[in-house]
PDB file of N, CA and C in Angstrom:
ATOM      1  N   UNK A   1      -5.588  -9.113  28.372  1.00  0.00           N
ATOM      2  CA  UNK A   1      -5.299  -9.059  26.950  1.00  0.00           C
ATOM      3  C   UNK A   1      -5.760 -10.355  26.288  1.00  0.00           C
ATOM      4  N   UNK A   2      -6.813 -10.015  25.042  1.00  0.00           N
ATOM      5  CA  UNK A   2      -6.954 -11.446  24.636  1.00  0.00           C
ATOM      6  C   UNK A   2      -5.810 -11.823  23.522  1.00  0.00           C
ATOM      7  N   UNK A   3      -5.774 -13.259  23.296  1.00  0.00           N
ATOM      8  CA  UNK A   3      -5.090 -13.829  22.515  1.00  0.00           C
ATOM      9  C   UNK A   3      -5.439 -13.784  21.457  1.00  0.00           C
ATOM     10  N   UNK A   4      -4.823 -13.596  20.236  1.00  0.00           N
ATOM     11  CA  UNK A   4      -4.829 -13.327  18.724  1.00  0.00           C
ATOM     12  C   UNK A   4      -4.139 -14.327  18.216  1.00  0.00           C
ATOM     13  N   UNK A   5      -5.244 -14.925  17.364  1.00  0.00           N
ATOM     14  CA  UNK A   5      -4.095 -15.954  16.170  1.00  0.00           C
ATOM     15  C   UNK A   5      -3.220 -15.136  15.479  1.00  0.00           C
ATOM     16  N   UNK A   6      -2.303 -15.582  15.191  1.00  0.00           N
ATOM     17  CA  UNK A   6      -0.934 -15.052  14.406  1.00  0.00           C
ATOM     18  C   UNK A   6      -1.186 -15.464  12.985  1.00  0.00           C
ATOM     19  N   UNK A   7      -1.592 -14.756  12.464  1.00  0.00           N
ATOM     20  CA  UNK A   7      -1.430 -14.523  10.355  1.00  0.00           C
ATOM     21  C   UNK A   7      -0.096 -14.714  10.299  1.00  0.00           C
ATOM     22  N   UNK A   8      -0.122 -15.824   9.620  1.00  0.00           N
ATOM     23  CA  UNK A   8       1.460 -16.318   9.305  1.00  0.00           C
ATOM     24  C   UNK A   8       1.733 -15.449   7.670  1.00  0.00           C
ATOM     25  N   UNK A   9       0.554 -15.295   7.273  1.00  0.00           N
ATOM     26  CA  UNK A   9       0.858 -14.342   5.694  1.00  0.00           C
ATOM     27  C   UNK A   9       1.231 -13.149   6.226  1.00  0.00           C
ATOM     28  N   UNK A  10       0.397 -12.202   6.956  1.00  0.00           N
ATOM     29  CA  UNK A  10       0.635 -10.890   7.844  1.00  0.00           C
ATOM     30  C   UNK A  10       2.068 -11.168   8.243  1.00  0.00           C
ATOM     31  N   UNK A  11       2.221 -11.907   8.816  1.00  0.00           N
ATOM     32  CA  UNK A  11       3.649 -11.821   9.803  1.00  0.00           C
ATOM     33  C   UNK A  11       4.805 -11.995   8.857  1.00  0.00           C
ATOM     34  N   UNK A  12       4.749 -12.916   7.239  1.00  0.00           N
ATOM     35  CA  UNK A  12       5.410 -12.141   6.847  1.00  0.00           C
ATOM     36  C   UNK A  12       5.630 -11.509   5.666  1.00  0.00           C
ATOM     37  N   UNK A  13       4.655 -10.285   5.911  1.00  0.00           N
ATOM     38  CA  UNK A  13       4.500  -9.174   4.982  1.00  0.00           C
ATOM     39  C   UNK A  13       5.128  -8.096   5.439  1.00  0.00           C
ATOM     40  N   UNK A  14       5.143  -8.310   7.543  1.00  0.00           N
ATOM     41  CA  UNK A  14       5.441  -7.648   8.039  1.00  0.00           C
ATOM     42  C   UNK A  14       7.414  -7.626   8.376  1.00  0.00           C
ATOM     43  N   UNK A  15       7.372  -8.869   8.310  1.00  0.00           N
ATOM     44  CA  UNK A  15       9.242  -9.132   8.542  1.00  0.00           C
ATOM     45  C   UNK A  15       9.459  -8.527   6.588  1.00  0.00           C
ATOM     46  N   UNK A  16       8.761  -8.913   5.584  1.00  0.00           N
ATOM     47  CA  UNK A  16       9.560  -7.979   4.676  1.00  0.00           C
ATOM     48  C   UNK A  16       9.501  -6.558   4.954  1.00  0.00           C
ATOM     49  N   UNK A  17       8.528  -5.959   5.148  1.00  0.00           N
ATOM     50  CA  UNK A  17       8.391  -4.363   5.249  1.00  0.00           C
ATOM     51  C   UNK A  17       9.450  -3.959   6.017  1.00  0.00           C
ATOM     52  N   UNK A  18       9.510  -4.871   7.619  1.00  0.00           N
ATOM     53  CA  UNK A  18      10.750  -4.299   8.188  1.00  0.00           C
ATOM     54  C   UNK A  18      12.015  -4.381   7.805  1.00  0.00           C
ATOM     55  N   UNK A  19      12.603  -5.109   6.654  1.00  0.00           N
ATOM     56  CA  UNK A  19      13.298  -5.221   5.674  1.00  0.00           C
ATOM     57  C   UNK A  19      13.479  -4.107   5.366  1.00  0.00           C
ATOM     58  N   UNK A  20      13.029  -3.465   4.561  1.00  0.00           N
ATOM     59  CA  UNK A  20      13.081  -2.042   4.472  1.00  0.00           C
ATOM     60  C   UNK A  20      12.765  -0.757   4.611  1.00  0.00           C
ATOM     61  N   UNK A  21      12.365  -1.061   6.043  1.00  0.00           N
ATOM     62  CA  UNK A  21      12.521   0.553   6.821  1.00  0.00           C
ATOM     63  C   UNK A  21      14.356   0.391   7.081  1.00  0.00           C
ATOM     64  N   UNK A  22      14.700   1.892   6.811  1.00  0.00           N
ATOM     65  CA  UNK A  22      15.723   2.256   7.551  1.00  0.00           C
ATOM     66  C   UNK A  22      15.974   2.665   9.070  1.00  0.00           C
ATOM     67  N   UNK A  23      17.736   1.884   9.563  1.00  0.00           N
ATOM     68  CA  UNK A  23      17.376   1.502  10.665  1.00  0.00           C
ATOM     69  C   UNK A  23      17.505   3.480  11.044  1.00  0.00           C
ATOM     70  N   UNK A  24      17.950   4.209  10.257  1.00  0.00           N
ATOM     71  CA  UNK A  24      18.061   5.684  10.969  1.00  0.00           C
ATOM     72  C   UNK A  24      16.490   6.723  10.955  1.00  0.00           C
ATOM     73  N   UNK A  25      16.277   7.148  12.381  1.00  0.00           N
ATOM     74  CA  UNK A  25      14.906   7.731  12.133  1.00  0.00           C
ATOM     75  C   UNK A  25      14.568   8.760  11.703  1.00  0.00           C
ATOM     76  N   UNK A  26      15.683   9.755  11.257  1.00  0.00           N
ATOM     77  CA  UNK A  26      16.280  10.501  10.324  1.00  0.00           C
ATOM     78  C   UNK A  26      15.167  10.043   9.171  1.00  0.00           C
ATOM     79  N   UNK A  27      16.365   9.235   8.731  1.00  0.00           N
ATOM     80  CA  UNK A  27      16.060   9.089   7.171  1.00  0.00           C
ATOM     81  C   UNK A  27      14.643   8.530   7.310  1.00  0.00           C
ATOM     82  N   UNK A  28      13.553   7.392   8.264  1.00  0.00           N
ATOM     83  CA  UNK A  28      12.654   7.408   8.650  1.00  0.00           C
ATOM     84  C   UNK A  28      11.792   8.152   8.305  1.00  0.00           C
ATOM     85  N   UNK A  29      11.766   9.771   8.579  1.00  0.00           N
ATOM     86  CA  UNK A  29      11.061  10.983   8.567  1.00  0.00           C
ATOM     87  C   UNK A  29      10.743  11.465   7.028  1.00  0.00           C
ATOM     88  N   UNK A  30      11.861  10.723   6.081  1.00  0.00           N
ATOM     89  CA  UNK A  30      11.890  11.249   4.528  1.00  0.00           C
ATOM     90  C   UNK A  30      11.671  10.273   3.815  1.00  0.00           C
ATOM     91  N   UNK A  31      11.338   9.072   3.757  1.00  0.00           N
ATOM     92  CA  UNK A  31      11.168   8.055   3.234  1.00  0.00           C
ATOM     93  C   UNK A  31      11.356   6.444   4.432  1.00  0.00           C
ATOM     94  N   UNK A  32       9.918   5.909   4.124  1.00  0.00           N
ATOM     95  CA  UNK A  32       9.204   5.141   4.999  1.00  0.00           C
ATOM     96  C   UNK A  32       8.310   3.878   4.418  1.00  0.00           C
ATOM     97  N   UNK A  33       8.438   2.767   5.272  1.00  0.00           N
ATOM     98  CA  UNK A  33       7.696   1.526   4.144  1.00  0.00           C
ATOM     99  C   UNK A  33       6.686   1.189   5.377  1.00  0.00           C
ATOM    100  N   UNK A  34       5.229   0.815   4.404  1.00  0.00           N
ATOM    101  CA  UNK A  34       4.246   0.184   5.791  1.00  0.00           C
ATOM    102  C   UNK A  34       3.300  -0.343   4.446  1.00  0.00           C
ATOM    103  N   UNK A  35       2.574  -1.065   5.005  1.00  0.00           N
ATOM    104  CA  UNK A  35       1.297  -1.623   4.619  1.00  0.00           C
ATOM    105  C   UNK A  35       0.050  -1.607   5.329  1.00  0.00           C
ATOM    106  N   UNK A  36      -1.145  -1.642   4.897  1.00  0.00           N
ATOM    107  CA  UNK A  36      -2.587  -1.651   5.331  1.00  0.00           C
ATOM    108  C   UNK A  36      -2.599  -3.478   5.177  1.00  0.00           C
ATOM    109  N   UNK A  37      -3.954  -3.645   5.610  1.00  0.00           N
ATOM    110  CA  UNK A  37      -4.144  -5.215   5.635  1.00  0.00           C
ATOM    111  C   UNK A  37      -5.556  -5.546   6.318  1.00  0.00           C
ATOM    112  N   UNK A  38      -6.667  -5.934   5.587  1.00  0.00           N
ATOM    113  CA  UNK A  38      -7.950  -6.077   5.646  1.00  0.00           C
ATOM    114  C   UNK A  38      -7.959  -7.495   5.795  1.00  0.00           C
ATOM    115  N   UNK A  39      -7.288  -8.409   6.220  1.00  0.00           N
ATOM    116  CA  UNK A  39      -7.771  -9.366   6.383  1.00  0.00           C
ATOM    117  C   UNK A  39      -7.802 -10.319   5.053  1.00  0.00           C
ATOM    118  N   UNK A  40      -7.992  -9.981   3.470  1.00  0.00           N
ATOM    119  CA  UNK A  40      -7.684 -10.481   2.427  1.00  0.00           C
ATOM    120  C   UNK A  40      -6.928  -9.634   1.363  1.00  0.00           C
ATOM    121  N   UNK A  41      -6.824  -8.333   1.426  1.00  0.00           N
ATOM    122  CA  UNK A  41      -5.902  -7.632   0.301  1.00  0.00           C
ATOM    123  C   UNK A  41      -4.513  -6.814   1.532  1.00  0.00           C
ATOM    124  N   UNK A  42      -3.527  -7.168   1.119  1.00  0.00           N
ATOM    125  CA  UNK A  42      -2.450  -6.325   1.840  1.00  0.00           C
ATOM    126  C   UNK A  42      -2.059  -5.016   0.660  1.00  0.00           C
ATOM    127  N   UNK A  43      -2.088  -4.081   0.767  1.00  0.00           N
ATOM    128  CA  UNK A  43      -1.192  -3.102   0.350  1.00  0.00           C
ATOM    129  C   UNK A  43      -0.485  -2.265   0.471  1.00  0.00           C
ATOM    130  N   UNK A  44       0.531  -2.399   0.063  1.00  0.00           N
ATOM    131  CA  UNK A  44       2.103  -2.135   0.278  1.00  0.00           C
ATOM    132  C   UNK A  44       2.380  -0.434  -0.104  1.00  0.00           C
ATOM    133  N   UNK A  45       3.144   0.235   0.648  1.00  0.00           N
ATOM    134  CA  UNK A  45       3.486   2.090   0.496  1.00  0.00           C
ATOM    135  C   UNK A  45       4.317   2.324   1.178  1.00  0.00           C
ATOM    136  N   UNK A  46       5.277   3.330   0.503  1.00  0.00           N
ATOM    137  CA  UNK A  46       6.172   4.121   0.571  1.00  0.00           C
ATOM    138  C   UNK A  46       5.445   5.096   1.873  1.00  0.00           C
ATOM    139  N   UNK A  47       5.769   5.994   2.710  1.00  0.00           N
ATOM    140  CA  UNK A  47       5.981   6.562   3.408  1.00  0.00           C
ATOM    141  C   UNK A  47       6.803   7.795   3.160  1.00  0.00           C
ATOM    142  N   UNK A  48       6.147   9.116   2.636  1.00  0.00           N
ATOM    143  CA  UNK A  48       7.269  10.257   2.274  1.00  0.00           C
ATOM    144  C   UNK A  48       6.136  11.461   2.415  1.00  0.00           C
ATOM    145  N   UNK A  49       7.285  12.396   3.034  1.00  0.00           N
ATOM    146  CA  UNK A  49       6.669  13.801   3.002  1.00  0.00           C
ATOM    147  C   UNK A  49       5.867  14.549   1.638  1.00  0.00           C
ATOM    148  N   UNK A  50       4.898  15.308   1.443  1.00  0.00           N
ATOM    149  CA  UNK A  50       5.002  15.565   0.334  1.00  0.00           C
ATOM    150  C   UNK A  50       6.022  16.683   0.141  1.00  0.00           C
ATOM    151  N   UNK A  51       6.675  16.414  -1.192  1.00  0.00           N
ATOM    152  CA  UNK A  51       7.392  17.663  -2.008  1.00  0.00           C
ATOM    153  C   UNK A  51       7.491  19.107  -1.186  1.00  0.00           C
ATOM    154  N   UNK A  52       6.404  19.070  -1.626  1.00  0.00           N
ATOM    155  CA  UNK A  52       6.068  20.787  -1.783  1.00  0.00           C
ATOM    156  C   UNK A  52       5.686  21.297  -0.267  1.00  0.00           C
ATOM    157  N   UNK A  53       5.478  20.012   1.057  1.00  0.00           N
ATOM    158  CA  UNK A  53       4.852  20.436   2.321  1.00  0.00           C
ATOM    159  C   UNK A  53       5.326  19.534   2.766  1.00  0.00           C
ATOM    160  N   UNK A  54       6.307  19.670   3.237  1.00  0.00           N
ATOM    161  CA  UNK A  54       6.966  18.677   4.452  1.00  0.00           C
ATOM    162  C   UNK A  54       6.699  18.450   5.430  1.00  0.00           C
ATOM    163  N   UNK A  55       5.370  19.136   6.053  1.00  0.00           N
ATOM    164  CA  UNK A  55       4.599  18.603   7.364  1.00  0.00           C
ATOM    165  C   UNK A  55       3.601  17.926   6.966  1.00  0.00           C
ATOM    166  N   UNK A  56       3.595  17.686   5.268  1.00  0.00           N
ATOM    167  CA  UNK A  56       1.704  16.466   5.164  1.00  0.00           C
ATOM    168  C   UNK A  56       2.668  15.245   4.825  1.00  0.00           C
ATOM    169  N   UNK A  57       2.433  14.752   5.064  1.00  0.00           N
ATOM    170  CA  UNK A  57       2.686  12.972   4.779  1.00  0.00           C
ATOM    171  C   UNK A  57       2.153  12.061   4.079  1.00  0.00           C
ATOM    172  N   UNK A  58       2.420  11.458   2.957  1.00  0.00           N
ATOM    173  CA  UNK A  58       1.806  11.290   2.260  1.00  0.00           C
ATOM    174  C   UNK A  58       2.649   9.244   1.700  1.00  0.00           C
ATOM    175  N   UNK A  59       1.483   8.227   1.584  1.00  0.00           N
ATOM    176  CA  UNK A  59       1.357   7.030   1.636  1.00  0.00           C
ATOM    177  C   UNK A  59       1.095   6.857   0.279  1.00  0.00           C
ATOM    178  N   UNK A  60       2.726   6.062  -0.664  1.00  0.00           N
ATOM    179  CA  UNK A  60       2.196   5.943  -2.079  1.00  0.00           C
ATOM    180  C   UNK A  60       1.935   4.654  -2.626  1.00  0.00           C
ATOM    181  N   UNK A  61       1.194   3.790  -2.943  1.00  0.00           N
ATOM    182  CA  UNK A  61       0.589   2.883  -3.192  1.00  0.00           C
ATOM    183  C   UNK A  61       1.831   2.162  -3.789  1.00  0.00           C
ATOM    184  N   UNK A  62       2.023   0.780  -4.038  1.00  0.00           N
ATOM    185  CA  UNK A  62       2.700   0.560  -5.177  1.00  0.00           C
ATOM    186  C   UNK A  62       2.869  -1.362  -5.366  1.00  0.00           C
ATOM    187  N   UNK A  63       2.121  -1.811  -4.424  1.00  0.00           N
ATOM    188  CA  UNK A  63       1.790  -2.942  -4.691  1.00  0.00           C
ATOM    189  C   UNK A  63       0.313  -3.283  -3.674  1.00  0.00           C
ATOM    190  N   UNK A  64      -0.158  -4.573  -4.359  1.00  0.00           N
ATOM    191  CA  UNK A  64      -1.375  -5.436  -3.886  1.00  0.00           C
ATOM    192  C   UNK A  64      -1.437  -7.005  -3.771  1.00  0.00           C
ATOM    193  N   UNK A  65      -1.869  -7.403  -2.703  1.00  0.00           N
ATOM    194  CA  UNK A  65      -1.503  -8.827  -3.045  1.00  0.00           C
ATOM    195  C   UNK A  65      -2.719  -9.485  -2.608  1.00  0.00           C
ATOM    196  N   UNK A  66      -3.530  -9.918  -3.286  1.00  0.00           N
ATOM    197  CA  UNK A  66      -5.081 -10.061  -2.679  1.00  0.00           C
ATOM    198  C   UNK A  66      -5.231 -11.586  -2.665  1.00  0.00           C
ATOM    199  N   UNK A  67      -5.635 -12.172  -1.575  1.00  0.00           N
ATOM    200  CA  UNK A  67      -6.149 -13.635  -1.505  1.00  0.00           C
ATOM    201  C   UNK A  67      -7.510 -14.075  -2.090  1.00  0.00           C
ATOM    202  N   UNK A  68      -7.793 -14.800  -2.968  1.00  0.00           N
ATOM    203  CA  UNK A  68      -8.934 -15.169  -3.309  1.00  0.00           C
ATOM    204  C   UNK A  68      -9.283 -17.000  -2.756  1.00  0.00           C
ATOM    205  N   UNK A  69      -9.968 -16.704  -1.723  1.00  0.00           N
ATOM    206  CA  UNK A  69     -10.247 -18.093  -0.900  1.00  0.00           C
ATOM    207  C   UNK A  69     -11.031 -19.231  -2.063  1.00  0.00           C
ATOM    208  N   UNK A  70     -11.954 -18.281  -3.073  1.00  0.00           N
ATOM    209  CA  UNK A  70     -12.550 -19.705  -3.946  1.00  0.00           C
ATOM    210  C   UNK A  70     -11.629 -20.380  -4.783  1.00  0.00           C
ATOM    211  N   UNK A  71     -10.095 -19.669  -5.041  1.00  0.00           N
ATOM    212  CA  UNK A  71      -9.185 -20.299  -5.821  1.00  0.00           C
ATOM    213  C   UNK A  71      -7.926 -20.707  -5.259  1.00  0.00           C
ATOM    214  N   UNK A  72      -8.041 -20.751  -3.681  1.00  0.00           N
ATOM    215  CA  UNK A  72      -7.145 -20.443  -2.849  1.00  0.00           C
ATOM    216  C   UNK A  72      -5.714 -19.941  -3.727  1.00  0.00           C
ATOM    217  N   UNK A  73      -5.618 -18.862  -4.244  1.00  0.00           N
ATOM    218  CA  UNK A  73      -4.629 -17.948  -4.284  1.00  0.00           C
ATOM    219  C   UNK A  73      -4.372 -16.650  -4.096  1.00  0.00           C
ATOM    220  N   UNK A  74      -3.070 -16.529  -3.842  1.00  0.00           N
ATOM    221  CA  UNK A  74      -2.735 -14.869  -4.224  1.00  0.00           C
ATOM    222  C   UNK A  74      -2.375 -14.492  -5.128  1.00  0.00           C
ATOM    223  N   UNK A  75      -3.237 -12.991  -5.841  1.00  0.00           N
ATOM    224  CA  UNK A  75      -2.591 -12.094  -7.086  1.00  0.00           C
ATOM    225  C   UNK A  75      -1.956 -11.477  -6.519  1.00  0.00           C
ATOM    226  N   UNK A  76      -0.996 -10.832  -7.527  1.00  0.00           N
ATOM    227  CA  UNK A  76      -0.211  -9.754  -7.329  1.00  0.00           C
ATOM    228  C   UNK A  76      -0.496  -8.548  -8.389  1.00  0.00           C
ATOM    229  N   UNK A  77      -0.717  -7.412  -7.569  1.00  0.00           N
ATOM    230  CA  UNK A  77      -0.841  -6.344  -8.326  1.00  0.00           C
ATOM    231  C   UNK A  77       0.225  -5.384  -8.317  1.00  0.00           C
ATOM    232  N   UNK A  78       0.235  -4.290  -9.409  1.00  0.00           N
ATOM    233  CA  UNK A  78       1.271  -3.205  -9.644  1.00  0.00           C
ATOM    234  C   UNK A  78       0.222  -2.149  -9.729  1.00  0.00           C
ATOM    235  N   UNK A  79       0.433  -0.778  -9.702  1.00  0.00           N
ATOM    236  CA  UNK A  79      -0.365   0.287  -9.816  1.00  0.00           C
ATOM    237  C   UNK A  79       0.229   1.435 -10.997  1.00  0.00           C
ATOM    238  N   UNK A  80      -0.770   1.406 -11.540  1.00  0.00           N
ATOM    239  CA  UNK A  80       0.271   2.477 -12.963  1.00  0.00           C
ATOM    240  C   UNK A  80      -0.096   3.808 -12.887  1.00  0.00           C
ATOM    241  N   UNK A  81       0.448   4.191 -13.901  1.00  0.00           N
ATOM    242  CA  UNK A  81       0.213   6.255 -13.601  1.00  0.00           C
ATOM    243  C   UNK A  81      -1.084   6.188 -13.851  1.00  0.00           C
ATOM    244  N   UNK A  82      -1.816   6.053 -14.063  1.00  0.00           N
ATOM    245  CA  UNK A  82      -3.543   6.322 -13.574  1.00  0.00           C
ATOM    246  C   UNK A  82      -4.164   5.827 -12.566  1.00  0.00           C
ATOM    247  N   UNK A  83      -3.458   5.436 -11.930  1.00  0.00           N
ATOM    248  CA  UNK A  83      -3.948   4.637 -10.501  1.00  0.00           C
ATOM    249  C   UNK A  83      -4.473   3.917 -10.702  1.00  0.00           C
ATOM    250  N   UNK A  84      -4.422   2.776 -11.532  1.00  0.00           N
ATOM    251  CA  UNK A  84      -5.639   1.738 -11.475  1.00  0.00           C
ATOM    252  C   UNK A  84      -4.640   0.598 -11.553  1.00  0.00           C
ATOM    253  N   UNK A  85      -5.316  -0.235 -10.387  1.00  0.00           N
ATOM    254  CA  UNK A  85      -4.276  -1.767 -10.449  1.00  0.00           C
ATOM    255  C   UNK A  85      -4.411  -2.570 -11.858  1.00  0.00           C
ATOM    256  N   UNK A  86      -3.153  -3.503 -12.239  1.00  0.00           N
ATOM    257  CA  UNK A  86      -3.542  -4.104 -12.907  1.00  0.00           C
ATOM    258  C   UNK A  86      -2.404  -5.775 -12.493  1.00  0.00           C
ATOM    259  N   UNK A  87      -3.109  -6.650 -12.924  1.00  0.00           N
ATOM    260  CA  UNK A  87      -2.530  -7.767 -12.884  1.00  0.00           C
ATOM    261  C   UNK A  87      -0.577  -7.843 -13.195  1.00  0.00           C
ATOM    262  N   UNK A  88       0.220  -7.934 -12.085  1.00  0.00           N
ATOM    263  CA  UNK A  88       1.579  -8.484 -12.473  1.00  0.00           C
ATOM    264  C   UNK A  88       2.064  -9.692 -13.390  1.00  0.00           C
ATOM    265  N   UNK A  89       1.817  -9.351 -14.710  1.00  0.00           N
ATOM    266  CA  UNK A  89       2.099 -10.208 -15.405  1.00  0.00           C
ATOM    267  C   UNK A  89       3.555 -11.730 -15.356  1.00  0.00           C
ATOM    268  N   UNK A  90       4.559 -10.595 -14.989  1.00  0.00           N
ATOM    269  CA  UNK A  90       5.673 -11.715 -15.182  1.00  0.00           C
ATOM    270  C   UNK A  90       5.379 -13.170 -14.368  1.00  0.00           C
ATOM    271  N   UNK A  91       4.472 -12.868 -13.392  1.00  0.00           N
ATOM    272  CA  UNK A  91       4.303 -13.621 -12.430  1.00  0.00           C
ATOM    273  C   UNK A  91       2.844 -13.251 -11.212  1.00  0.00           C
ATOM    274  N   UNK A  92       1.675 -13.513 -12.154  1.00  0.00           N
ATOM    275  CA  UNK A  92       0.445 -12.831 -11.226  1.00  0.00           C
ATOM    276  C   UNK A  92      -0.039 -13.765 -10.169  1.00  0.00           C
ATOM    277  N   UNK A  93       0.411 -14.998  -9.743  1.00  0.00           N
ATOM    278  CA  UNK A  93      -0.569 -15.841  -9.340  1.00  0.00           C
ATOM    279  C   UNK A  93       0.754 -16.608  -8.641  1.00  0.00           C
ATOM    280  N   UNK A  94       0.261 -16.964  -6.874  1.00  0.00           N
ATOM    281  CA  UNK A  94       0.576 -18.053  -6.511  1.00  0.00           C
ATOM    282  C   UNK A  94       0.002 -18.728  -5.046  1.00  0.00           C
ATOM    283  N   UNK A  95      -0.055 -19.663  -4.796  1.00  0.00           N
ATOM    284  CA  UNK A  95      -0.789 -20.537  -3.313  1.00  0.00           C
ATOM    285  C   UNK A  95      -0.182 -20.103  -2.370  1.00  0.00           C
ATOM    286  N   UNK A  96       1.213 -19.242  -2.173  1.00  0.00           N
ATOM    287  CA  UNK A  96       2.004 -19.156  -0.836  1.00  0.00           C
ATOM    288  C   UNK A  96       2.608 -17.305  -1.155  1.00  0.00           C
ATOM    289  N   UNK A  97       2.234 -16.659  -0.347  1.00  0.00           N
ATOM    290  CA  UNK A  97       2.915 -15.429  -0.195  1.00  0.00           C
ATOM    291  C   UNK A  97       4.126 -15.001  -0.395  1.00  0.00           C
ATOM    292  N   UNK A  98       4.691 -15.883   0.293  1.00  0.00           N
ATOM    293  CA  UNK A  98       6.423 -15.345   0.195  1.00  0.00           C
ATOM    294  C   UNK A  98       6.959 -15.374  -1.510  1.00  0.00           C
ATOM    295  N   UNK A  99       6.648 -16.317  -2.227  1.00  0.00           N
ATOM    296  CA  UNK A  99       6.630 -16.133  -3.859  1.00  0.00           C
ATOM    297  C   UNK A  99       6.073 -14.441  -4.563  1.00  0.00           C
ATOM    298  N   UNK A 100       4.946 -13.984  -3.649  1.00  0.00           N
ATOM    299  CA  UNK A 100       4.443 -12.851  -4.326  1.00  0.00           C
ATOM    300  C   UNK A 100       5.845 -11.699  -3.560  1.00  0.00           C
ATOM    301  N   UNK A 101       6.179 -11.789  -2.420  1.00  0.00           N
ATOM    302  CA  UNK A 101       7.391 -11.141  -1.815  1.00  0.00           C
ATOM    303  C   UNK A 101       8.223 -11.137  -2.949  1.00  0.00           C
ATOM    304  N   UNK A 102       8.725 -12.210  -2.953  1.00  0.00           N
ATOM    305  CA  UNK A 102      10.047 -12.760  -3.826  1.00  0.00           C
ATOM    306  C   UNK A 102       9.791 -12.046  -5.449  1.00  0.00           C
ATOM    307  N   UNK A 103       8.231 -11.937  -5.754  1.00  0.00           N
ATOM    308  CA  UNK A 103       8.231 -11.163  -7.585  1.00  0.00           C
ATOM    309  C   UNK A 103       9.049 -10.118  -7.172  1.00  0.00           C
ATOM    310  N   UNK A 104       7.923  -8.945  -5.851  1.00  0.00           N
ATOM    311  CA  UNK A 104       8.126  -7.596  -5.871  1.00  0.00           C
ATOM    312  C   UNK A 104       9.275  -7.460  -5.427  1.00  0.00           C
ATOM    313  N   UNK A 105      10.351  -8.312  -5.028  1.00  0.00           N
ATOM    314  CA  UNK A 105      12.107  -7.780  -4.531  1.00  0.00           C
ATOM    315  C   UNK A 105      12.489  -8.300  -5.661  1.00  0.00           C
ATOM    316  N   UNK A 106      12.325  -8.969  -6.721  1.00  0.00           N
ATOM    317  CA  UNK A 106      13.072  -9.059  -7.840  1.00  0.00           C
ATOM    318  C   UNK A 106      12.621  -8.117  -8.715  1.00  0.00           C
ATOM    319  N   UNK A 107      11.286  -7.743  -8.973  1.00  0.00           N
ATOM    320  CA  UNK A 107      10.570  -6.662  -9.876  1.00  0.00           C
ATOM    321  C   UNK A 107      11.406  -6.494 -10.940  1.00  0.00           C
ATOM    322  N   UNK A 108      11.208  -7.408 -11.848  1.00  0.00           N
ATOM    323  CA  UNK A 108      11.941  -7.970 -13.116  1.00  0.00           C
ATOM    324  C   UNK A 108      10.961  -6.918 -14.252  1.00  0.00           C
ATOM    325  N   UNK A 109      10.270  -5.589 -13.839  1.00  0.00           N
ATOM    326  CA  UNK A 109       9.695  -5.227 -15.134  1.00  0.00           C
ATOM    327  C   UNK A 109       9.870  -3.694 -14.627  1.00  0.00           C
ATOM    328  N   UNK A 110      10.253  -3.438 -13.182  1.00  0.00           N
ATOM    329  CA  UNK A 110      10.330  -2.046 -12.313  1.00  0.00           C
ATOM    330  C   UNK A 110       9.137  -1.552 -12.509  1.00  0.00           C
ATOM    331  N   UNK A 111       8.128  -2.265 -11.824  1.00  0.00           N
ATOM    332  CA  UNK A 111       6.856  -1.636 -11.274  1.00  0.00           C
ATOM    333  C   UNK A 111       7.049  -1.312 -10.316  1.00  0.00           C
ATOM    334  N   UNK A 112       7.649  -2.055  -9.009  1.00  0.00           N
ATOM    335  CA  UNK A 112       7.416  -1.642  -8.150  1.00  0.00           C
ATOM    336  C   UNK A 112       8.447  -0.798  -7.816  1.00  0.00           C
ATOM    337  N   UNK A 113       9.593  -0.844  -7.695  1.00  0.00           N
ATOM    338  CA  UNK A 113      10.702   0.184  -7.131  1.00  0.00           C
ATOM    339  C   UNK A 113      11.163   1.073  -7.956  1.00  0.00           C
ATOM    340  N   UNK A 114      10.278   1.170  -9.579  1.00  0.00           N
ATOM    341  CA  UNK A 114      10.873   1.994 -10.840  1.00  0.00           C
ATOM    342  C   UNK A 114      12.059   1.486 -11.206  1.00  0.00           C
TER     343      UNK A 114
END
């Protein structure tokens, strides 16, 4: 097995997400938290059956947090009913991750949790 540097941003995007998965796998099956992660944009989704077909599964977007190395920062994005990201105003910009954590668990405008 080779050795992997440890993304200290990844690692913790990943201790919040596990934050809120529920610990029952039950409820697991009906509502679910995960993220994708390319190496510079993480984005953040819900985990839920669809509605109408409870065997498709379906991943709903609802935050972005993208590193830009020429300004060394992170934005934070929200996603609106047309699907198109747009800049988190109350607070779009900062040098350390856990601050962009800390907008989306306060979500002082309910973008992200409605």
């Amino acid at each position: 097995m080779k050795d992997q540097p440890i993304d200290i941003n990844e690692s913790s995007i990943k201790k919040y997400i596990n934050s809120l998965r529920p610990d029952d796998l039950e409820i697991r099956k009906k509502l679910d938290f995960g993220y994708d992660y390319d190496g510079k944009t993480f984005i953040l989704y819900e985990i839920r059956p669809v509605w109408n077909n409870p065997e498709e599964i379906q991943h709903i977007e609802y935050a972005k947090i993208r590193y830009y190395k020429s300004r060394q920062e992170w934005n934070l994005y929200w996603i609106r009913a047309s699907l198109k990201w747009e800049l988190y105003q109350p607070f779009p910009k900062a040098t350390h991750i856990e601050k962009m954590i800390t907008c989306i668990e306060e979500d002082q405008n309910g973008c992200f949790y409605g």
